[in-house]
N, C-alpha and C. Protein backbone atom coordinates (compact mmCIF):
# COMPACT_ATOMS: atom_id res chain seq x y z
N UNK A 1 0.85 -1.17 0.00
CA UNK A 1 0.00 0.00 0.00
C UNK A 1 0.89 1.24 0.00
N UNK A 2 0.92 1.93 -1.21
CA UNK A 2 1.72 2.88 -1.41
C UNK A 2 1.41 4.12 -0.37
N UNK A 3 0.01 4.28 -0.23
CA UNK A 3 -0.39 5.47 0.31
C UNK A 3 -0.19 5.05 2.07
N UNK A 4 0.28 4.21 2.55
CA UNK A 4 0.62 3.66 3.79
C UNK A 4 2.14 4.09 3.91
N UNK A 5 3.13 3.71 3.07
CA UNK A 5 4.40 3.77 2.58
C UNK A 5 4.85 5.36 3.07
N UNK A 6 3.99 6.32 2.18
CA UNK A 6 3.87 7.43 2.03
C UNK A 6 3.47 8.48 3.12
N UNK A 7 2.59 7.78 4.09
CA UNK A 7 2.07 8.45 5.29
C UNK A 7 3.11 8.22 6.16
N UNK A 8 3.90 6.93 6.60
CA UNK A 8 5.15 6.81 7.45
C UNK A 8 6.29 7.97 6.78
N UNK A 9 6.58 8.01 5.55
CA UNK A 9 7.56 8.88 5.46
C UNK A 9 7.09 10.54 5.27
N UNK A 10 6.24 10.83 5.25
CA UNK A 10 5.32 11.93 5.54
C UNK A 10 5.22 12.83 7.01
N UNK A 11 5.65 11.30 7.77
CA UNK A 11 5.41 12.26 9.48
C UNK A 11 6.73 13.32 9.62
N UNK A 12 7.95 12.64 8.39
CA UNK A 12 9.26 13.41 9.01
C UNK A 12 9.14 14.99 8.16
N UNK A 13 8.15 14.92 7.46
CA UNK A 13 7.80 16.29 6.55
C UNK A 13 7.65 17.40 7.68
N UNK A 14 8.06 18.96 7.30
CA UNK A 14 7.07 20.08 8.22
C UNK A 14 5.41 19.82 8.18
N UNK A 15 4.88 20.42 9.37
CA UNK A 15 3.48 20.47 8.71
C UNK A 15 3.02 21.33 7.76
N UNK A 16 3.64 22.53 7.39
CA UNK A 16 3.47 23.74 6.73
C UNK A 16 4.53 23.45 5.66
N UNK A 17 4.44 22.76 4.40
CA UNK A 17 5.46 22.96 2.95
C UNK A 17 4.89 24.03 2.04
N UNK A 18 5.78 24.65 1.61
CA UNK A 18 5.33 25.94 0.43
C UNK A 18 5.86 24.88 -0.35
N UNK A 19 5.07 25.76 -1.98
CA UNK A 19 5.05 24.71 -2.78
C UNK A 19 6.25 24.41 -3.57
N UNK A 20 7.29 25.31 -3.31
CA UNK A 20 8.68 24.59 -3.69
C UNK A 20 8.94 23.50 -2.85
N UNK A 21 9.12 23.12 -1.98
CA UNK A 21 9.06 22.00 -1.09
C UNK A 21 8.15 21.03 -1.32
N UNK A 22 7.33 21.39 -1.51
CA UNK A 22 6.29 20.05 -2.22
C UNK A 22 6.26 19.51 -3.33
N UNK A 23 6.96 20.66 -4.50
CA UNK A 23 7.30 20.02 -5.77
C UNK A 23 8.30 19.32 -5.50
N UNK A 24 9.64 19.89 -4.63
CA UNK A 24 11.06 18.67 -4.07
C UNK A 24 10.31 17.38 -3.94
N UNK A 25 9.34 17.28 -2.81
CA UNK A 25 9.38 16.25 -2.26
C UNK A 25 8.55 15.54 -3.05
N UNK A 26 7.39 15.81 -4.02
CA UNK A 26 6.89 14.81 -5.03
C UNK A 26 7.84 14.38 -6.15
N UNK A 27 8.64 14.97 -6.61
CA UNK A 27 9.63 14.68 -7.62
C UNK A 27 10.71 13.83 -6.96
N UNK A 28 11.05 14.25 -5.72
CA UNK A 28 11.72 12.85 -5.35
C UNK A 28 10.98 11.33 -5.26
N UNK A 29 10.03 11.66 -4.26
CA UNK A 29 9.43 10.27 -4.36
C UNK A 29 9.11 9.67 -5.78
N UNK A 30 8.38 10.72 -6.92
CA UNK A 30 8.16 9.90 -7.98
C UNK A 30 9.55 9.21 -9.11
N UNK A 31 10.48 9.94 -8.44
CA UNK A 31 11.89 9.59 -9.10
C UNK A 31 11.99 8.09 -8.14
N UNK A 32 11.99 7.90 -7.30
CA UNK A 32 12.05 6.84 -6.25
C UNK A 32 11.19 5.51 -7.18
N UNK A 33 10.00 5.72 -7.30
CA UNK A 33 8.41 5.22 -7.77
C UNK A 33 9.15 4.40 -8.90
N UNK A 34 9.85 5.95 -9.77
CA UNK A 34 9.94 4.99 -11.49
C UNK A 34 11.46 4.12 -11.51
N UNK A 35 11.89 4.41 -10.27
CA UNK A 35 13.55 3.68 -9.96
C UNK A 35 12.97 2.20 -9.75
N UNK A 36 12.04 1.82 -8.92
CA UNK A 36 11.24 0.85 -8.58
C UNK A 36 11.20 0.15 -9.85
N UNK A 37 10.17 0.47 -10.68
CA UNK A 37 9.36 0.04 -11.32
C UNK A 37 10.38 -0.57 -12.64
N UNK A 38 11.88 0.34 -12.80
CA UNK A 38 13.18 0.38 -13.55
C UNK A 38 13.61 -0.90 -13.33
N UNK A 39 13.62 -1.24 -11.63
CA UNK A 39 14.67 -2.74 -11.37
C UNK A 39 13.54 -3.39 -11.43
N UNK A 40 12.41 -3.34 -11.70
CA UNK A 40 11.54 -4.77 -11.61
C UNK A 40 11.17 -4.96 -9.94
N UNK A 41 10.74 -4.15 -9.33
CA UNK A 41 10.75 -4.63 -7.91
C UNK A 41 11.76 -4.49 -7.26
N UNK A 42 12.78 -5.03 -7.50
CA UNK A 42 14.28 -4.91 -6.39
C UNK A 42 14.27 -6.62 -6.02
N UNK A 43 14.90 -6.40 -4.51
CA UNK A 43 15.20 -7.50 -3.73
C UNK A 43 13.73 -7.97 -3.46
N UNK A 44 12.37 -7.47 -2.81
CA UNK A 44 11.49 -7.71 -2.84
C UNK A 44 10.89 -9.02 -3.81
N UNK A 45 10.95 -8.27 -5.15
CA UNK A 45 10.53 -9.18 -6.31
C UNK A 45 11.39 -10.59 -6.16
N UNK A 46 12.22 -10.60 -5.87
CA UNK A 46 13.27 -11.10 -5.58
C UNK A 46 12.56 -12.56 -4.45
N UNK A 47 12.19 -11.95 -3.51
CA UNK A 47 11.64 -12.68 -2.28
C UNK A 47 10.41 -13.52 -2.61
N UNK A 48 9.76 -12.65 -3.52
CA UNK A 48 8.33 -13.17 -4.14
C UNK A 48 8.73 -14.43 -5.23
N UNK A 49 9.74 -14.38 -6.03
CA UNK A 49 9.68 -15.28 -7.43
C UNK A 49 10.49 -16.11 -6.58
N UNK A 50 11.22 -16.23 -5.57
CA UNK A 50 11.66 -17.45 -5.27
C UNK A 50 10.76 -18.69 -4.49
N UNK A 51 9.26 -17.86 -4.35
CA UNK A 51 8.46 -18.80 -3.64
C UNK A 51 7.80 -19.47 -5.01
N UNK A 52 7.08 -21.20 -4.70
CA UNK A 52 6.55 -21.55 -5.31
C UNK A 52 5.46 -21.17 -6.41
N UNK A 53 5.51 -21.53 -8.11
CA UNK A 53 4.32 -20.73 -8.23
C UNK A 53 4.05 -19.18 -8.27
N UNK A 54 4.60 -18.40 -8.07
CA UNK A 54 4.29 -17.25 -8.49
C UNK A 54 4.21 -16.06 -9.34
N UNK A 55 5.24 -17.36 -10.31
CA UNK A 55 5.60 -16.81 -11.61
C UNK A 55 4.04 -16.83 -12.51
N UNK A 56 3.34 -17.38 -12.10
CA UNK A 56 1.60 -18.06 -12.74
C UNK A 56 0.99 -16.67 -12.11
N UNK A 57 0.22 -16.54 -13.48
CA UNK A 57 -0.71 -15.22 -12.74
C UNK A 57 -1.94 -15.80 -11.75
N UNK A 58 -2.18 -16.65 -12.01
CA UNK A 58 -3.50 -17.17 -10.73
C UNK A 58 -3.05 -17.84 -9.69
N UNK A 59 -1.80 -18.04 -9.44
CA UNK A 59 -1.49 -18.06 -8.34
C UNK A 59 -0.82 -16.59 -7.59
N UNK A 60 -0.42 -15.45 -8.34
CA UNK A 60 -0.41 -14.33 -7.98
C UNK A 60 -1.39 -12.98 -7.89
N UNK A 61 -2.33 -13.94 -8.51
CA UNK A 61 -3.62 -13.47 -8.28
C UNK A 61 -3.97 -13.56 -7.07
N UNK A 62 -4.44 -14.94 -6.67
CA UNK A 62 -4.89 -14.96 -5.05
C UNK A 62 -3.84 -15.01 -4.16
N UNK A 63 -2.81 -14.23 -4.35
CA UNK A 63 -1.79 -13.65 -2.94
C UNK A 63 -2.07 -12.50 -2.88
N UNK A 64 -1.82 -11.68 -4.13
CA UNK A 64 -2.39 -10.04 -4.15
C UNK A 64 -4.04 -10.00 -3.38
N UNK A 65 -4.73 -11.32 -3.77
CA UNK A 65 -6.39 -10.65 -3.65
C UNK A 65 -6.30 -11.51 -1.67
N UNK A 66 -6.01 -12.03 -1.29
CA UNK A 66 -5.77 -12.55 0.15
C UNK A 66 -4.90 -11.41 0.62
N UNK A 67 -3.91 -11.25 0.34
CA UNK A 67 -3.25 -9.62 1.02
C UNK A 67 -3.57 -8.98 0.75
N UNK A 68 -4.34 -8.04 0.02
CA UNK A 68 -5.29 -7.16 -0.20
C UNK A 68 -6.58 -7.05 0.90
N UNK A 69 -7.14 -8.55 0.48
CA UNK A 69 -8.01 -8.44 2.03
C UNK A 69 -7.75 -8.26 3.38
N UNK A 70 -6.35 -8.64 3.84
CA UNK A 70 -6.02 -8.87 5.60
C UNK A 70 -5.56 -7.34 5.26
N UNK A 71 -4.98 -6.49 4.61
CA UNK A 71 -4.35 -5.48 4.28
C UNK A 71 -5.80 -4.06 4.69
N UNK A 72 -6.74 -4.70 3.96
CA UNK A 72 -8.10 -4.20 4.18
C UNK A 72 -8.40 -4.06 5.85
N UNK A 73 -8.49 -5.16 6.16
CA UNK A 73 -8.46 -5.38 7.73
C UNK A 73 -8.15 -4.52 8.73
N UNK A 74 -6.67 -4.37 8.64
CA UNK A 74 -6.22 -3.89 9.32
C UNK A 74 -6.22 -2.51 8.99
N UNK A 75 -6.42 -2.18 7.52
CA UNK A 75 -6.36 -0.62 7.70
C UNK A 75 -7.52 0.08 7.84
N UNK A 76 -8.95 -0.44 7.56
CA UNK A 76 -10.16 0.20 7.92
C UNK A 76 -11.20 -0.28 8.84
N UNK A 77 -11.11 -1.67 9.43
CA UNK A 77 -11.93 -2.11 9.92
C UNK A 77 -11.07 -2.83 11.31
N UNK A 78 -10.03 -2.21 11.91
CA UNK A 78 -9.71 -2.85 13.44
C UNK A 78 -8.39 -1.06 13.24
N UNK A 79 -8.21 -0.96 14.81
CA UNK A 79 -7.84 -0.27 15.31
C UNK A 79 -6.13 -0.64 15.42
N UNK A 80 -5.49 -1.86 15.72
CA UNK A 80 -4.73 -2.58 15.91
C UNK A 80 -3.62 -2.53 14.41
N UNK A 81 -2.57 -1.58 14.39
CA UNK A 81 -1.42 -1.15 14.23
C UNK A 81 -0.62 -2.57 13.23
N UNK A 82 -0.39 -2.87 11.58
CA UNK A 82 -0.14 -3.75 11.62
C UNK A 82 1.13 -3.59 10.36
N UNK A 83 2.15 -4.18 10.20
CA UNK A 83 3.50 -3.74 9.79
C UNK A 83 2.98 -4.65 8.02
N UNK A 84 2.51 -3.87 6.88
CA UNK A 84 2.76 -4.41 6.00
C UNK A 84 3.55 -5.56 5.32
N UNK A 85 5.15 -5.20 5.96
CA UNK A 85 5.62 -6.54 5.53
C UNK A 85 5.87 -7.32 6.37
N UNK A 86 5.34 -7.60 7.89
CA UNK A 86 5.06 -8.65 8.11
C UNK A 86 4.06 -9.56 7.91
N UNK A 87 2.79 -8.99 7.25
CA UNK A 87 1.59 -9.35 6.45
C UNK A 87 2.13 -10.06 5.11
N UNK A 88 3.02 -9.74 4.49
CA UNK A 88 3.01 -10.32 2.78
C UNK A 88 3.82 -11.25 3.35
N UNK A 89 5.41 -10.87 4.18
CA UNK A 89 5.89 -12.16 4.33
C UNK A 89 4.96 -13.46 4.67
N UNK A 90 4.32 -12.96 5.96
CA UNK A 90 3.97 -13.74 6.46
C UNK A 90 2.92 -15.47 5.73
N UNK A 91 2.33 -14.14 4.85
CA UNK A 91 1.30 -14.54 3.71
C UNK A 91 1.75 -15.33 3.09
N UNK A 92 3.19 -15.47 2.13
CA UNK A 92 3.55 -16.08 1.11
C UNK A 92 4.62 -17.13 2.04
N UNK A 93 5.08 -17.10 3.55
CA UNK A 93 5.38 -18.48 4.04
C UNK A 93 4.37 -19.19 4.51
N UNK A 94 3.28 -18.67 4.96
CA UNK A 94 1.95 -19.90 5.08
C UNK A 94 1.60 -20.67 3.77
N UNK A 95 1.75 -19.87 2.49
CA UNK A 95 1.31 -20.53 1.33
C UNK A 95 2.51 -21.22 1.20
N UNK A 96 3.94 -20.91 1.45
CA UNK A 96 4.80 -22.41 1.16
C UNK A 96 4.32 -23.43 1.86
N UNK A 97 3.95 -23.52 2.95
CA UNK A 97 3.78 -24.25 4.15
C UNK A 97 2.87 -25.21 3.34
N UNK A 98 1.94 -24.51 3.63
CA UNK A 98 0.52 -25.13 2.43
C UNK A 98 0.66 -26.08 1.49
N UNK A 99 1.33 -25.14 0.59
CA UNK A 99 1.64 -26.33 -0.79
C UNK A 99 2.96 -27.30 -0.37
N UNK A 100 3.53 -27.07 0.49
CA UNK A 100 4.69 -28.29 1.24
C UNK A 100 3.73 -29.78 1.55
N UNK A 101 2.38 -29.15 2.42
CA UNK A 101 1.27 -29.84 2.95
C UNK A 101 0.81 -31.39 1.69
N UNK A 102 0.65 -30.21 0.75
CA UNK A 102 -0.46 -30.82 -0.60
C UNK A 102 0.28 -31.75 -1.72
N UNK A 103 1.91 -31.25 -2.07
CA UNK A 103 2.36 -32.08 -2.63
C UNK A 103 3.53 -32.83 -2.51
N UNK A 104 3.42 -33.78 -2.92
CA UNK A 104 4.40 -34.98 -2.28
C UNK A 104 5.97 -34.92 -2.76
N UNK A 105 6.08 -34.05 -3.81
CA UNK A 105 7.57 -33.78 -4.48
C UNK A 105 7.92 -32.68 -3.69
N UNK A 106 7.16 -31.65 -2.86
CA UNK A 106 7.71 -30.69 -2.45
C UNK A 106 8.02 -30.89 -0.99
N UNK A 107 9.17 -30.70 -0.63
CA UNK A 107 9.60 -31.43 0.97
C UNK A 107 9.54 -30.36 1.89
N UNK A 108 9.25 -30.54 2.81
CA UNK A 108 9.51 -29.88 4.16
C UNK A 108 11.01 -29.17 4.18
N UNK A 109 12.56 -29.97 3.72
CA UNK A 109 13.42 -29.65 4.04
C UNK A 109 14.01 -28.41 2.54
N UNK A 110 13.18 -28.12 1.76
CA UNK A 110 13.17 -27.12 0.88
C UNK A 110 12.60 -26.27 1.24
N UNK A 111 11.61 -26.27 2.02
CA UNK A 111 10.36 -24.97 2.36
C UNK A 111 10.99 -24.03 3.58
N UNK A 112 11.64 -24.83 4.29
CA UNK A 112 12.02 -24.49 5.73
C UNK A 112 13.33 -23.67 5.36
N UNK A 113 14.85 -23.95 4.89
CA UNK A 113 15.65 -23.13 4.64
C UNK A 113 14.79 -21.45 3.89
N UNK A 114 14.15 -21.77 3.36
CA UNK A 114 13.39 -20.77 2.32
C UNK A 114 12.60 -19.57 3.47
N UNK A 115 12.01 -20.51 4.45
CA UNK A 115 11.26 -19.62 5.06
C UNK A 115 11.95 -19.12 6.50
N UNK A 116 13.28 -19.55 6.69
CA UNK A 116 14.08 -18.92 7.78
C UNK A 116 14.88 -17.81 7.32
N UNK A 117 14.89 -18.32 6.18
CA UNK A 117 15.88 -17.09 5.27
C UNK A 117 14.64 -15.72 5.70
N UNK A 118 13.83 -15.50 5.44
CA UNK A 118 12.32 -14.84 5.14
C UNK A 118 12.78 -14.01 6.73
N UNK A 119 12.79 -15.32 7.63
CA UNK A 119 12.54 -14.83 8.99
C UNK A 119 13.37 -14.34 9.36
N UNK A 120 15.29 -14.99 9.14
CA UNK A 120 15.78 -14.11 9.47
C UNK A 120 16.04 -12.33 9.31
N UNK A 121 15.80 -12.33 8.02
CA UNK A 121 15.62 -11.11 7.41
C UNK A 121 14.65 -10.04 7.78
N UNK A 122 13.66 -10.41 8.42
CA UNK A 122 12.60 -9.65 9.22
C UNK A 122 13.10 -9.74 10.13
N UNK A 123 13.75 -10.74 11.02
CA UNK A 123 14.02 -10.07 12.28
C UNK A 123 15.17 -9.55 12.48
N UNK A 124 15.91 -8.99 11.37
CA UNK A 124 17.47 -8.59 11.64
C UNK A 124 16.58 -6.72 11.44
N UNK A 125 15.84 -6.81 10.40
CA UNK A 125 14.91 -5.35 9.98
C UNK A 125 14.65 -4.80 11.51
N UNK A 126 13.67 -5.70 12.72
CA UNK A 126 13.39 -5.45 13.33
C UNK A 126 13.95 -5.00 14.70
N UNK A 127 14.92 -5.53 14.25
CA UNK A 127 16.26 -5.39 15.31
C UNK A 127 16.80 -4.13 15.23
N UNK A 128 17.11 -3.73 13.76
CA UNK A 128 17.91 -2.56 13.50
C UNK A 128 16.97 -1.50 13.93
N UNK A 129 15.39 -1.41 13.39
CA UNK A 129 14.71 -0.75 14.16
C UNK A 129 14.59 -0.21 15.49
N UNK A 130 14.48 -1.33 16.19
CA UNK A 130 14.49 -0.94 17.60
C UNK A 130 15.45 -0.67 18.28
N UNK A 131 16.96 -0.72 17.67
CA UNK A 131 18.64 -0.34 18.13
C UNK A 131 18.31 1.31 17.82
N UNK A 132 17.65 1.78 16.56
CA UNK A 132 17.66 2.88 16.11
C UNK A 132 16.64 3.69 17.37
N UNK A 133 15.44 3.32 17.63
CA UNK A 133 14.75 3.85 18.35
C UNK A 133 15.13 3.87 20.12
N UNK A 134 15.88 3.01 20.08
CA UNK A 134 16.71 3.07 21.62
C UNK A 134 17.73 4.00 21.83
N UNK A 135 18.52 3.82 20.88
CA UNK A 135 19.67 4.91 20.50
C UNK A 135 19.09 6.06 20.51
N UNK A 136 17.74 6.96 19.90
CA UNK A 136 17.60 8.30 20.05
C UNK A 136 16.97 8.25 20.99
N UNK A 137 16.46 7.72 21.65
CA UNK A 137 15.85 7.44 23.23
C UNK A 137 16.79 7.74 24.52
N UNK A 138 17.39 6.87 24.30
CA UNK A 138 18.81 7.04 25.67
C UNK A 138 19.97 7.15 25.36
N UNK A 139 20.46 7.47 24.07
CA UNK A 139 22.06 8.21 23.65
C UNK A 139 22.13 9.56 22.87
N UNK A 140 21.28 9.46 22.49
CA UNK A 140 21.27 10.88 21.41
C UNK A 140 20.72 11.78 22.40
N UNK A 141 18.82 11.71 22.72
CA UNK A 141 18.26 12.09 23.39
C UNK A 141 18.22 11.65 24.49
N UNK A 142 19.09 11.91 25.70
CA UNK A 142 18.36 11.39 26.91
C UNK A 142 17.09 11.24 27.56
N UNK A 143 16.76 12.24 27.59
CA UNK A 143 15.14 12.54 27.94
C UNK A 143 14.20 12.20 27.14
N UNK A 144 14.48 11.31 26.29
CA UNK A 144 13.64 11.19 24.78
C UNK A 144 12.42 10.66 24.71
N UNK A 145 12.31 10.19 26.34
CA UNK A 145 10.54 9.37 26.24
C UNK A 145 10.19 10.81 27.01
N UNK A 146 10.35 11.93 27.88
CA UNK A 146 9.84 12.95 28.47
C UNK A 146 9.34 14.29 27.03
N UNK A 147 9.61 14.37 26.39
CA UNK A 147 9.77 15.11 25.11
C UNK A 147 7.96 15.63 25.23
């Protein structure tokens, strides 16, 4: 959800931009947008085509239309704060899991390296996060929860 994307990096904006500042900051992001769209996704795309199947549009059909719905969920109909990409990851290692379940050529010991890789990588994200938010908390800012 781009316009989700956009609201997190939005809070570090002034509240008051004149419109030279607003042309900066749309021309960057849309320079950002078509850099995207240039590599094909990035590392992301990357994460997606190595899972089963997703090279098939109807099977990338109902990942987009299942994350689309929980995506729905959480952003208009519950109150409860929810991290986009732990939603898609999460999404596309239940569906390895799944099809690990259903067919008999696909093993457990292929699905599992695949989906720790997934995990470690979210939780190294999440880590760096919260080193970052501790750090301006009690080294940068001391007083940083009194503010």
């Amino acid at each position: 959800m781009i316009s989700h994307d956009v609201a997190n990096i939005a809070v570090y904006l002034p509240r008051q931009l004149d419109v030279t500042l607003l042309l900066i900051v749309l021309a960057y992001f849309t320079a950002l947008l078509f850099y995207i769209f240039y590599i094909h996704g990035g590392p992301i795309q990357k994460v997606v085509l190595d899972k089963t199947g997703t090279r098939y549009a109807r099977s990338a059909t109902i990942i987009n239309t299942i994350y689309a719905g929980v995506l729905y969920y959480f952003k208009e109909l519950n109150d409860l704060p929810m991290s986009t990409t732990w939603v898609f990851v999460g999404l596309l290692c239940g569906r390895e899991l799944a099809i690990s379940t259903m067919n008999k050529e696909y093993k457990f010991k292929y699905v599992f390296p695949l989906i720790g890789k997934d995990f470690v990588k979210m939780i190294f994200g999440l880590s760096v996060s919260v080193g970052i938010v501790l750090s301006i908390h009690y080294i940068i800012i001391p007083t940083g929860f009194g503010l």
